[in-house]
PDB file of N, CA and C in Angstrom:
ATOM      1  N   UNK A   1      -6.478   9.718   0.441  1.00  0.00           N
ATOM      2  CA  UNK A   1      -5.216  10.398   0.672  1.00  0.00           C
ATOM      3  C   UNK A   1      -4.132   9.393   1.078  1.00  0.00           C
ATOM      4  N   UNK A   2      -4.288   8.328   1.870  1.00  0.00           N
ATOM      5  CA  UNK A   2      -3.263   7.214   2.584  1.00  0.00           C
ATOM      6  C   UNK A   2      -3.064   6.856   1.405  1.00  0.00           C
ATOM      7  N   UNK A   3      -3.953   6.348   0.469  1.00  0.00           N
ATOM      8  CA  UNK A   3      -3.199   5.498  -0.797  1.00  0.00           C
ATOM      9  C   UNK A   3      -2.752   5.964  -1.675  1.00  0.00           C
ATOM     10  N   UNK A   4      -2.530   6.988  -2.054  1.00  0.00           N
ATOM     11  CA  UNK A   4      -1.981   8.581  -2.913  1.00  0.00           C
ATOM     12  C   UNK A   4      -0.286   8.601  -2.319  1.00  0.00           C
ATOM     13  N   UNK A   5      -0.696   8.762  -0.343  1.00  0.00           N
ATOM     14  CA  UNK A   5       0.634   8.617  -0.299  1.00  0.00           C
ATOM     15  C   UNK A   5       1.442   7.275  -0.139  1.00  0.00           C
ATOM     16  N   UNK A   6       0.621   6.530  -0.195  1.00  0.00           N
ATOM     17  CA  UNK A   6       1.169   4.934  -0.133  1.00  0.00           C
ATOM     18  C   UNK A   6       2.232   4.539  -1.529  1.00  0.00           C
ATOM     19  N   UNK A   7       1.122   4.890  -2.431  1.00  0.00           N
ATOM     20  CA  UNK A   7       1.531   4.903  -4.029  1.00  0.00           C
ATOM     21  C   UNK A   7       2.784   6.077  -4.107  1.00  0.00           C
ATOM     22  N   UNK A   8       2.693   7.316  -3.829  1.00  0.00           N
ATOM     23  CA  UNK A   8       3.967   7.946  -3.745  1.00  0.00           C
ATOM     24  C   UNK A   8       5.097   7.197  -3.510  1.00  0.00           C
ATOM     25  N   UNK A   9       4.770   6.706  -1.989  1.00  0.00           N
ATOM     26  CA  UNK A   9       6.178   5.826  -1.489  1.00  0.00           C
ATOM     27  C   UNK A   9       6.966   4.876  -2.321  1.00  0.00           C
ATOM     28  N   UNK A  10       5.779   4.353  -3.130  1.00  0.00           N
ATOM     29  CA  UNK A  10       6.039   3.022  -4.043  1.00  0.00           C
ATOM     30  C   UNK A  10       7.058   3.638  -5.283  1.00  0.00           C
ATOM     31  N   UNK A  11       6.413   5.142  -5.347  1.00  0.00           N
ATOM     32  CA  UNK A  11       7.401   5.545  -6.754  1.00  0.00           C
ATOM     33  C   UNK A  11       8.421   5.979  -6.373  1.00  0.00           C
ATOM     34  N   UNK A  12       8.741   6.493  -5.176  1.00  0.00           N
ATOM     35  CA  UNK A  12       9.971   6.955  -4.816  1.00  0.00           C
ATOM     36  C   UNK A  12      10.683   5.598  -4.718  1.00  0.00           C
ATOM     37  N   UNK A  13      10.727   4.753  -4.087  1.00  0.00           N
ATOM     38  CA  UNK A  13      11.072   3.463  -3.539  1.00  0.00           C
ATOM     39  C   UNK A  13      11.637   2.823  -5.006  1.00  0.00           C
ATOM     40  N   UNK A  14      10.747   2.721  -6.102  1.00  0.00           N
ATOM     41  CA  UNK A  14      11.274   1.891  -7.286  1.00  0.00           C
ATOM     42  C   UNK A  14      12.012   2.578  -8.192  1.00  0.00           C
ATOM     43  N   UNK A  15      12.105   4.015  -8.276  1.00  0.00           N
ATOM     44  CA  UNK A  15      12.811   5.038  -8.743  1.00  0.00           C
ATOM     45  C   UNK A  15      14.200   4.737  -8.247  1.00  0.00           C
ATOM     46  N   UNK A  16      14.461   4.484  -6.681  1.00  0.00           N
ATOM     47  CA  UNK A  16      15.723   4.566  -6.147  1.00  0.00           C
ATOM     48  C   UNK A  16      16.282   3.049  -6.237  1.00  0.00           C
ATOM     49  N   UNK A  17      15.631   1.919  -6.305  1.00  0.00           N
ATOM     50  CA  UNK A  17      16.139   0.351  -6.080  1.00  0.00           C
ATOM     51  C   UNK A  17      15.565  -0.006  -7.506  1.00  0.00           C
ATOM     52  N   UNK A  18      15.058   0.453  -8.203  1.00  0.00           N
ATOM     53  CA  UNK A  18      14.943  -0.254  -9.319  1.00  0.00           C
ATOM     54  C   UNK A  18      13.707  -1.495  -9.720  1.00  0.00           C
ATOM     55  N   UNK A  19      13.070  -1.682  -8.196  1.00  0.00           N
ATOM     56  CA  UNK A  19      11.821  -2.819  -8.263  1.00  0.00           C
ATOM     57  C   UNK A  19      11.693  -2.389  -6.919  1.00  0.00           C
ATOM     58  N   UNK A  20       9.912  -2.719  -6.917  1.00  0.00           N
ATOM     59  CA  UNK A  20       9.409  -2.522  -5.903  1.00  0.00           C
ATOM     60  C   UNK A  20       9.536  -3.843  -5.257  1.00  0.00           C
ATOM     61  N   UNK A  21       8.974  -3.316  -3.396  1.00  0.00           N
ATOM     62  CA  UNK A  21       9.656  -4.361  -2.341  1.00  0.00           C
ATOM     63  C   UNK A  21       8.618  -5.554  -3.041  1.00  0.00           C
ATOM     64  N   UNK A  22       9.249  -6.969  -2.474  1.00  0.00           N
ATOM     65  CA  UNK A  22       8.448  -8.417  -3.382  1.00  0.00           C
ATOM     66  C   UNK A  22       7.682  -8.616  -1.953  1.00  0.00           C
ATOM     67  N   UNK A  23       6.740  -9.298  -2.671  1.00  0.00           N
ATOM     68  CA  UNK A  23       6.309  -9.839  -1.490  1.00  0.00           C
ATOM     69  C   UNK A  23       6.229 -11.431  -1.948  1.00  0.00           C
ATOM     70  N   UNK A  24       5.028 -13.124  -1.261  1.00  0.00           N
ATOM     71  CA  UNK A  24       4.841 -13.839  -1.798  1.00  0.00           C
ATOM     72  C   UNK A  24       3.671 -13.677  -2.234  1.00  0.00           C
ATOM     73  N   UNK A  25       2.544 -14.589  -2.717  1.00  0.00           N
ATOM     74  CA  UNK A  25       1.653 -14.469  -3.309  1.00  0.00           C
ATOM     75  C   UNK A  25       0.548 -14.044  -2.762  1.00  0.00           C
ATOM     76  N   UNK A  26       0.884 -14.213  -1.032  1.00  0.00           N
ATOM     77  CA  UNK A  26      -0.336 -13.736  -0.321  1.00  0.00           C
ATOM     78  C   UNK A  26       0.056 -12.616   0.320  1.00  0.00           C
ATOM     79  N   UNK A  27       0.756 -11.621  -0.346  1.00  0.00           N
ATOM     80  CA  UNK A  27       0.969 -10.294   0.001  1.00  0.00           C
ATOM     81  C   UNK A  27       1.227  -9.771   0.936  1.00  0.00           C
ATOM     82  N   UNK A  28       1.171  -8.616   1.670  1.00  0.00           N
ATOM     83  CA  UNK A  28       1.290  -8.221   3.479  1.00  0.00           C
ATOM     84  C   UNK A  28       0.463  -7.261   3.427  1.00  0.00           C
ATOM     85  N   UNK A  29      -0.530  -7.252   4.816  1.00  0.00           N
ATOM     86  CA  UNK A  29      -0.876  -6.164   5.472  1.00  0.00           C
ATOM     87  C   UNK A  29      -0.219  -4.865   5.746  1.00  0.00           C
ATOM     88  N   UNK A  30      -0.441  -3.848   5.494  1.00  0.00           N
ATOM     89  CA  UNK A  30       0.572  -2.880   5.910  1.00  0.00           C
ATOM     90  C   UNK A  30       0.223  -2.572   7.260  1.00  0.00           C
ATOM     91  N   UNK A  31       1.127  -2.957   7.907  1.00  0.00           N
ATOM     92  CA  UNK A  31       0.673  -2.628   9.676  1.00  0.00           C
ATOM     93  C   UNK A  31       1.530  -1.147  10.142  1.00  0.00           C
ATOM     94  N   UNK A  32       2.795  -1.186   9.569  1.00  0.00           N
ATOM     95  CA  UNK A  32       3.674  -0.149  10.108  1.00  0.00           C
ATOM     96  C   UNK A  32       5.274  -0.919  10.607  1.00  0.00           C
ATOM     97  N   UNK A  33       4.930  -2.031  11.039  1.00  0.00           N
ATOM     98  CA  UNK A  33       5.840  -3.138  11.402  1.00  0.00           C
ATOM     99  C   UNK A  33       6.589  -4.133  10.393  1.00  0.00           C
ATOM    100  N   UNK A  34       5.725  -4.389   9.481  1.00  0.00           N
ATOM    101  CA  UNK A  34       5.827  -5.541   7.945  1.00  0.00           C
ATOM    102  C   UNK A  34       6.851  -4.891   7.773  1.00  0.00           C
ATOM    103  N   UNK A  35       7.306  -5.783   6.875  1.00  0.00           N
ATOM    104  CA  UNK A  35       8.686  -5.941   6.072  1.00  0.00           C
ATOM    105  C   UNK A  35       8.594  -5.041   5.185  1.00  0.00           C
ATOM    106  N   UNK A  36       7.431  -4.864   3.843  1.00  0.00           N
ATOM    107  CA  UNK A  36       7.488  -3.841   3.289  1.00  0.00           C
ATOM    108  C   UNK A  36       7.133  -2.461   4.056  1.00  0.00           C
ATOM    109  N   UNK A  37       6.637  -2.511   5.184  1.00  0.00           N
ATOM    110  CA  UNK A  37       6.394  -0.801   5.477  1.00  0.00           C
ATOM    111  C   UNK A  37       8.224  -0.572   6.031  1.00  0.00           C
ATOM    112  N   UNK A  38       8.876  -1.370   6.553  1.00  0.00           N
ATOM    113  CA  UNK A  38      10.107  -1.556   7.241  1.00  0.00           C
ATOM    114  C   UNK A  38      11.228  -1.027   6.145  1.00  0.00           C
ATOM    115  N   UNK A  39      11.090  -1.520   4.807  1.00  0.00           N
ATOM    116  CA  UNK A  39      11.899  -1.266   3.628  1.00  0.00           C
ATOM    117  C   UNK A  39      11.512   0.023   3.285  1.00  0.00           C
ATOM    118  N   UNK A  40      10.424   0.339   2.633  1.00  0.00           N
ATOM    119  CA  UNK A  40       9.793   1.984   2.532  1.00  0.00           C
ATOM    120  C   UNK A  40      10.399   3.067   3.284  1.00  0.00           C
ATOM    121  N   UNK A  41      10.437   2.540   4.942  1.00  0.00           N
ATOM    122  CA  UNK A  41      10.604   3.713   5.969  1.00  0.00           C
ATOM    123  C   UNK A  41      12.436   3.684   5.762  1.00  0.00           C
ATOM    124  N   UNK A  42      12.893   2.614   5.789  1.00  0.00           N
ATOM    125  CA  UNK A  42      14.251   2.452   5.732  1.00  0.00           C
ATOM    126  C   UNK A  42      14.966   3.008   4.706  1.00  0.00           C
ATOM    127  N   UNK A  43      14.527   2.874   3.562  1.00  0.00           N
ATOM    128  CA  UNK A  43      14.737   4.241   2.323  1.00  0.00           C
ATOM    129  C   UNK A  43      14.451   5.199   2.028  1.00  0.00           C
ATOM    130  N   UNK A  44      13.537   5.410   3.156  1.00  0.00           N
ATOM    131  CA  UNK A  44      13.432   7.324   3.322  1.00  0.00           C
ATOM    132  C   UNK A  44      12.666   7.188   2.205  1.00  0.00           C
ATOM    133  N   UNK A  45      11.029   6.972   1.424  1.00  0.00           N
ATOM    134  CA  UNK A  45      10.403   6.960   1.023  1.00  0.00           C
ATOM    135  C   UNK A  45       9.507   7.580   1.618  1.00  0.00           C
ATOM    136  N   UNK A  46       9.257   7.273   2.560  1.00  0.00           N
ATOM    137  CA  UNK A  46       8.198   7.868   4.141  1.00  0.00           C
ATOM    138  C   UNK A  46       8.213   7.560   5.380  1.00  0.00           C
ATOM    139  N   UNK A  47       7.954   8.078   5.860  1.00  0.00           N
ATOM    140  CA  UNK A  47       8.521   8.470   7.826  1.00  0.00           C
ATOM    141  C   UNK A  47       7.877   7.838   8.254  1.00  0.00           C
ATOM    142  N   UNK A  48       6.553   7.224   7.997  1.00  0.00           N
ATOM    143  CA  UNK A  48       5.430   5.740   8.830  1.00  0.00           C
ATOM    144  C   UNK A  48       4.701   5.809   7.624  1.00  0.00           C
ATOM    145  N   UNK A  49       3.922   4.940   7.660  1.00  0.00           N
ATOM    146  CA  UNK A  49       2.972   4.021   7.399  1.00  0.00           C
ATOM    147  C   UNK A  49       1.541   4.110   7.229  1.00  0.00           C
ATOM    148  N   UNK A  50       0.904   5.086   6.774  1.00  0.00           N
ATOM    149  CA  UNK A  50      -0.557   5.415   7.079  1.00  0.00           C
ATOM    150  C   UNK A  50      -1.297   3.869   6.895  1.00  0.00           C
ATOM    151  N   UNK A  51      -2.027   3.610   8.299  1.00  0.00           N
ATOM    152  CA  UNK A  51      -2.778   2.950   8.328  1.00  0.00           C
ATOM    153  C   UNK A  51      -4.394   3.323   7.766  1.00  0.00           C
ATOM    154  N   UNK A  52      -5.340   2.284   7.487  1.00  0.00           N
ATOM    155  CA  UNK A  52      -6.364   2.684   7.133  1.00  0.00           C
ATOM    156  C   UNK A  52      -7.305   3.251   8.813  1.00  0.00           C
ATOM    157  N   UNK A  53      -8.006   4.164   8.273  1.00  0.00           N
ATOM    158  CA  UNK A  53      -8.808   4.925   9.832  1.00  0.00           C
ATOM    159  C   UNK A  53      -9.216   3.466  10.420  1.00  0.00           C
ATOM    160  N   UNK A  54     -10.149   2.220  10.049  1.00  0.00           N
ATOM    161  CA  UNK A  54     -10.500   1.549  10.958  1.00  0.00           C
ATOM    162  C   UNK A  54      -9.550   0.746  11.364  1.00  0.00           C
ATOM    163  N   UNK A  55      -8.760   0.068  10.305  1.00  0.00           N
ATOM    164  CA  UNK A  55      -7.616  -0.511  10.717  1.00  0.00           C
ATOM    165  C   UNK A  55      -7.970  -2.075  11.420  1.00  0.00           C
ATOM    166  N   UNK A  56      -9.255  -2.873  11.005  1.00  0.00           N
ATOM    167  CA  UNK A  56      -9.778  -3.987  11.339  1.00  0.00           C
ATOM    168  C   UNK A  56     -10.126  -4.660  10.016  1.00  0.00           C
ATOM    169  N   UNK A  57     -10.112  -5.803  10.095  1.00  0.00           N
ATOM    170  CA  UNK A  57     -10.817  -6.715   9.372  1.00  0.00           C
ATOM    171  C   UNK A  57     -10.453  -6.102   7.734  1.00  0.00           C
ATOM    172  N   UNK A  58     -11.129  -6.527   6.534  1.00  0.00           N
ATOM    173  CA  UNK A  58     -11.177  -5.837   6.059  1.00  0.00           C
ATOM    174  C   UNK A  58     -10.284  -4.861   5.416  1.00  0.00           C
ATOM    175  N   UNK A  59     -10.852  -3.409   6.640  1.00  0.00           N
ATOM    176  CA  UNK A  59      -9.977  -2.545   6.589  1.00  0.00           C
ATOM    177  C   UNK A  59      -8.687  -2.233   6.520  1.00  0.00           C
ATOM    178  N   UNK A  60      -7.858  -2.897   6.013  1.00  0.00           N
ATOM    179  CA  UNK A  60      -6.218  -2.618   6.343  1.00  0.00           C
ATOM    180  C   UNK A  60      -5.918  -2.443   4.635  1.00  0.00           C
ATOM    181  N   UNK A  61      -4.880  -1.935   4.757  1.00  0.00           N
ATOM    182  CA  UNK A  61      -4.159  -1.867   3.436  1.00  0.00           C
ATOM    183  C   UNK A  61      -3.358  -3.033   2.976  1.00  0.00           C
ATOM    184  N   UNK A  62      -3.602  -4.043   2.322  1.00  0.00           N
ATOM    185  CA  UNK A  62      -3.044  -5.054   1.616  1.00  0.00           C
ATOM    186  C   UNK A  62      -1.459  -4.667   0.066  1.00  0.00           C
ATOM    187  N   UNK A  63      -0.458  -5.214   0.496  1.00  0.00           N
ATOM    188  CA  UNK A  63       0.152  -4.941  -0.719  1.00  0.00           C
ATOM    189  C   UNK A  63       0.510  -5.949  -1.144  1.00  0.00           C
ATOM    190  N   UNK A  64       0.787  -6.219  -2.432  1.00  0.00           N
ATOM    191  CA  UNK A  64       1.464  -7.368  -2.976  1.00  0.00           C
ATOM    192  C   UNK A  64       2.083  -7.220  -4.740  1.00  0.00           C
ATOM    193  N   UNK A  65       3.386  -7.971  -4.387  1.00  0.00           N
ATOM    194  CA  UNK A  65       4.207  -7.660  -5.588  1.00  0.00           C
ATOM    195  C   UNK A  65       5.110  -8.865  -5.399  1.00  0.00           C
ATOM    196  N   UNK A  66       4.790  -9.830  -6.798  1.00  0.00           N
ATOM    197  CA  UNK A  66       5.629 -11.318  -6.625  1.00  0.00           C
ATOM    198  C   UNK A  66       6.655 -11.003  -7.541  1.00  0.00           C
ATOM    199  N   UNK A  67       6.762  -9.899  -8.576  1.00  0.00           N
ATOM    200  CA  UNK A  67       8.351  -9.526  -9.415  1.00  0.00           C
ATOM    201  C   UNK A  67       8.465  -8.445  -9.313  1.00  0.00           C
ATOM    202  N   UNK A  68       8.110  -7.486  -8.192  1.00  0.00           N
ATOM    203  CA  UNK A  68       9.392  -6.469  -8.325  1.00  0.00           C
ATOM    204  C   UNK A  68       8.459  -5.063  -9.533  1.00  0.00           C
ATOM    205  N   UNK A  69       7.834  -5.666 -10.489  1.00  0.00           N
ATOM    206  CA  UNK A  69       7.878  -5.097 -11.458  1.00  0.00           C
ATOM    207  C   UNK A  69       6.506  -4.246 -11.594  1.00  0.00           C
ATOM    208  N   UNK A  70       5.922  -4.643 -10.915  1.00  0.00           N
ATOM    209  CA  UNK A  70       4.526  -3.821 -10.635  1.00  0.00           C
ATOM    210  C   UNK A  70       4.081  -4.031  -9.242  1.00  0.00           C
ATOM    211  N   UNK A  71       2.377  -3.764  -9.091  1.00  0.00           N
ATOM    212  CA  UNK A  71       1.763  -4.188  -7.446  1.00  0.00           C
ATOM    213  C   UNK A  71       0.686  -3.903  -7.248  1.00  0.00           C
ATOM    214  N   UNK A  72      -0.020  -4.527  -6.592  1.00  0.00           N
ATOM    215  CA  UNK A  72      -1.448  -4.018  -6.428  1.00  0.00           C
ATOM    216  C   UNK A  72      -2.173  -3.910  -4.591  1.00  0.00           C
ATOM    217  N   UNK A  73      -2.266  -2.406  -4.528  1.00  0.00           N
ATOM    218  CA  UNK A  73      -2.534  -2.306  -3.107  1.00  0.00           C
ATOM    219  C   UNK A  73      -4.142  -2.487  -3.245  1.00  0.00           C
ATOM    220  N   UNK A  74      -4.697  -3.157  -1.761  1.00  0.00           N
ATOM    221  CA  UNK A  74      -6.132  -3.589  -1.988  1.00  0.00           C
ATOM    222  C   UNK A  74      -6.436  -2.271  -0.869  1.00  0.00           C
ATOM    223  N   UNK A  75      -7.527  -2.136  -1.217  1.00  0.00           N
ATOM    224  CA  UNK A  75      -8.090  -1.328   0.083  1.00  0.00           C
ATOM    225  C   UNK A  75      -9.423  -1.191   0.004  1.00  0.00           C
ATOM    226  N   UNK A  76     -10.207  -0.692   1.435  1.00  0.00           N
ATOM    227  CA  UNK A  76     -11.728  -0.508   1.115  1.00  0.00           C
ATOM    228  C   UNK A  76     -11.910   0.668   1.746  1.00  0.00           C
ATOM    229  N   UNK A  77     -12.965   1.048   1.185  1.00  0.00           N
ATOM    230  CA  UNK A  77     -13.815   1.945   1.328  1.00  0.00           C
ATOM    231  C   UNK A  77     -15.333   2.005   2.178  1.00  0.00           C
ATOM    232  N   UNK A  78     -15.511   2.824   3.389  1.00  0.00           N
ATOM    233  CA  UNK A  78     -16.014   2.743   4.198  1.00  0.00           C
ATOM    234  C   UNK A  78     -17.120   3.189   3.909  1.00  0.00           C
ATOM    235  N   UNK A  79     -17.434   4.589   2.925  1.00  0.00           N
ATOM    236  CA  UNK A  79     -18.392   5.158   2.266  1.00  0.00           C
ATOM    237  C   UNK A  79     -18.344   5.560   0.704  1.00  0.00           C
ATOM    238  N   UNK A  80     -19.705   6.034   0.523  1.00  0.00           N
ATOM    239  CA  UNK A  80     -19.721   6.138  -0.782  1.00  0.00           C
ATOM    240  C   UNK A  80     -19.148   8.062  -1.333  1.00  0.00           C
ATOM    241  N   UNK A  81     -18.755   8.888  -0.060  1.00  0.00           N
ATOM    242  CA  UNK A  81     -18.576   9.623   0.131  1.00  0.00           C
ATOM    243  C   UNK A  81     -17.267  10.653  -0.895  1.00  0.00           C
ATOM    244  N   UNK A  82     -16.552   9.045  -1.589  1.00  0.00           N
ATOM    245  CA  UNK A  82     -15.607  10.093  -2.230  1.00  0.00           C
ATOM    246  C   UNK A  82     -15.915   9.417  -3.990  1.00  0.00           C
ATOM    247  N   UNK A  83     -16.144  11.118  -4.541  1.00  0.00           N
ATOM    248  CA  UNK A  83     -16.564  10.795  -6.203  1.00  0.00           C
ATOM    249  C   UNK A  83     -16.483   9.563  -6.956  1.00  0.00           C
ATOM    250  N   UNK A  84     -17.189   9.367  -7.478  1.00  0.00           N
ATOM    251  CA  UNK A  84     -16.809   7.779  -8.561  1.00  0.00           C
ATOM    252  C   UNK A  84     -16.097   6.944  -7.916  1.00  0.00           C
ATOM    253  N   UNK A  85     -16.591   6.835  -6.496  1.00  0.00           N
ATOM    254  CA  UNK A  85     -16.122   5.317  -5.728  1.00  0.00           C
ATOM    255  C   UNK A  85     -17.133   4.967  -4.783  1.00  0.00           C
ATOM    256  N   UNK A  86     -17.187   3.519  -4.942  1.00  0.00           N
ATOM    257  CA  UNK A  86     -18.548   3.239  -4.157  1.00  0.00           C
ATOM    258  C   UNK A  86     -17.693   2.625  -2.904  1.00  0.00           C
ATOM    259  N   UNK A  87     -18.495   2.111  -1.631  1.00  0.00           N
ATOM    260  CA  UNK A  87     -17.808   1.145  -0.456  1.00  0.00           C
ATOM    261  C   UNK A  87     -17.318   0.333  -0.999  1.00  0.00           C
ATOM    262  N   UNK A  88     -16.454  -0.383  -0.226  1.00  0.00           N
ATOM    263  CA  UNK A  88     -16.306  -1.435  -0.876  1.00  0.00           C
ATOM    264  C   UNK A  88     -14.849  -1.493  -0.850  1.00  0.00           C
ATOM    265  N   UNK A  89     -14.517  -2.817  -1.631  1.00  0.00           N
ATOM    266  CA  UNK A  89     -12.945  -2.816  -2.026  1.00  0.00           C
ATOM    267  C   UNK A  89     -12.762  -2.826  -3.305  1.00  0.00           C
ATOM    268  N   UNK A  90     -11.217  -1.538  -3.160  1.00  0.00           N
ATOM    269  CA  UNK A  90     -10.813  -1.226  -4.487  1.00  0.00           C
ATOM    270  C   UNK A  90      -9.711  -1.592  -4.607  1.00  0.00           C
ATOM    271  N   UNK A  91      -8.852  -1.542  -5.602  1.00  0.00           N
ATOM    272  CA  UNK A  91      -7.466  -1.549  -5.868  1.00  0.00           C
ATOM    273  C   UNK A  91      -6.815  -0.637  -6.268  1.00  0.00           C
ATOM    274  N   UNK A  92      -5.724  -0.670  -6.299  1.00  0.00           N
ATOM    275  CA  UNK A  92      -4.344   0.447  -6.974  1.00  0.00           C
ATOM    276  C   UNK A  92      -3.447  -0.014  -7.407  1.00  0.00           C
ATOM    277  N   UNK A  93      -2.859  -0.095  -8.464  1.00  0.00           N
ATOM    278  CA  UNK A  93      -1.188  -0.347  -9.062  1.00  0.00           C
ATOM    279  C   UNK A  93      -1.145   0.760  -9.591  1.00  0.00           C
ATOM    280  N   UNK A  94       0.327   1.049  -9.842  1.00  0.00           N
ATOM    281  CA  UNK A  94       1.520   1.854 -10.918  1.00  0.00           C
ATOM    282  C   UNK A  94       0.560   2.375 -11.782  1.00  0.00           C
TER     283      UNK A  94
END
C-alpha cells in the first residue's frame, strides 16, 4: 500500500512539474525529511511520507531518478505474505 501511494505521489508530482524530483546516482532514502519527500509534500502530492513499517536497515524506501524522466523506488519485503511476491527486495518505476 506505501508504494502504491508513493508511486501515486510520483504521478501527481510529474503530471504537475513535468519531471520527476532528480536525485544523484545514489538516490535518497525516503525518511520524511529528504529533499524528495520535502518537494512531494511541498506540491501537495501528499501530506507525509509513508515510511516502511520497520524503517531500519534495509527496510526503508530508496528513490532514485538521475533525468527527471523516469525512477526506480527500491523496497523490501518482510514476508512472503503478499501474492506473487517473495521477501526480499523489489522495485517499482512508472
Amino acid at each position: 500500500k506505501d508504494v502504491k501511494t508513493l508511486q501515486d505521489a510520483l504521478s501527481i508530482y510529474v503530471t504537475n512539474a513535468s519531471a520527476y524530483p532528480v536525485t544523484d546516482t545514489n538516490g535518497v532514502y525516503l525518511t520524511g525529511s529528504d529533499a524528495v519527500a520535502s518537494t512531494l509534500i511541498a506540491a501537495g502530492a501528499l501530506p507525509a511520507v509513508p515510511l516502511d513499517p520497520q524503517n531500519v536497515g534495509n527496510f526503508r524506501y530508496k528513490y532514485t531518478s538521475t533525468d527527471g524522466f523516469t525512477y526506480t523506488l527500491i523496497y523490501y519485503l518482510e514476508t512472503n505474505s503478499i501474492p506473487g511476491k517473495s521477501a526480499g527486495e523489489h522495485t517499482a518505476s512508472p
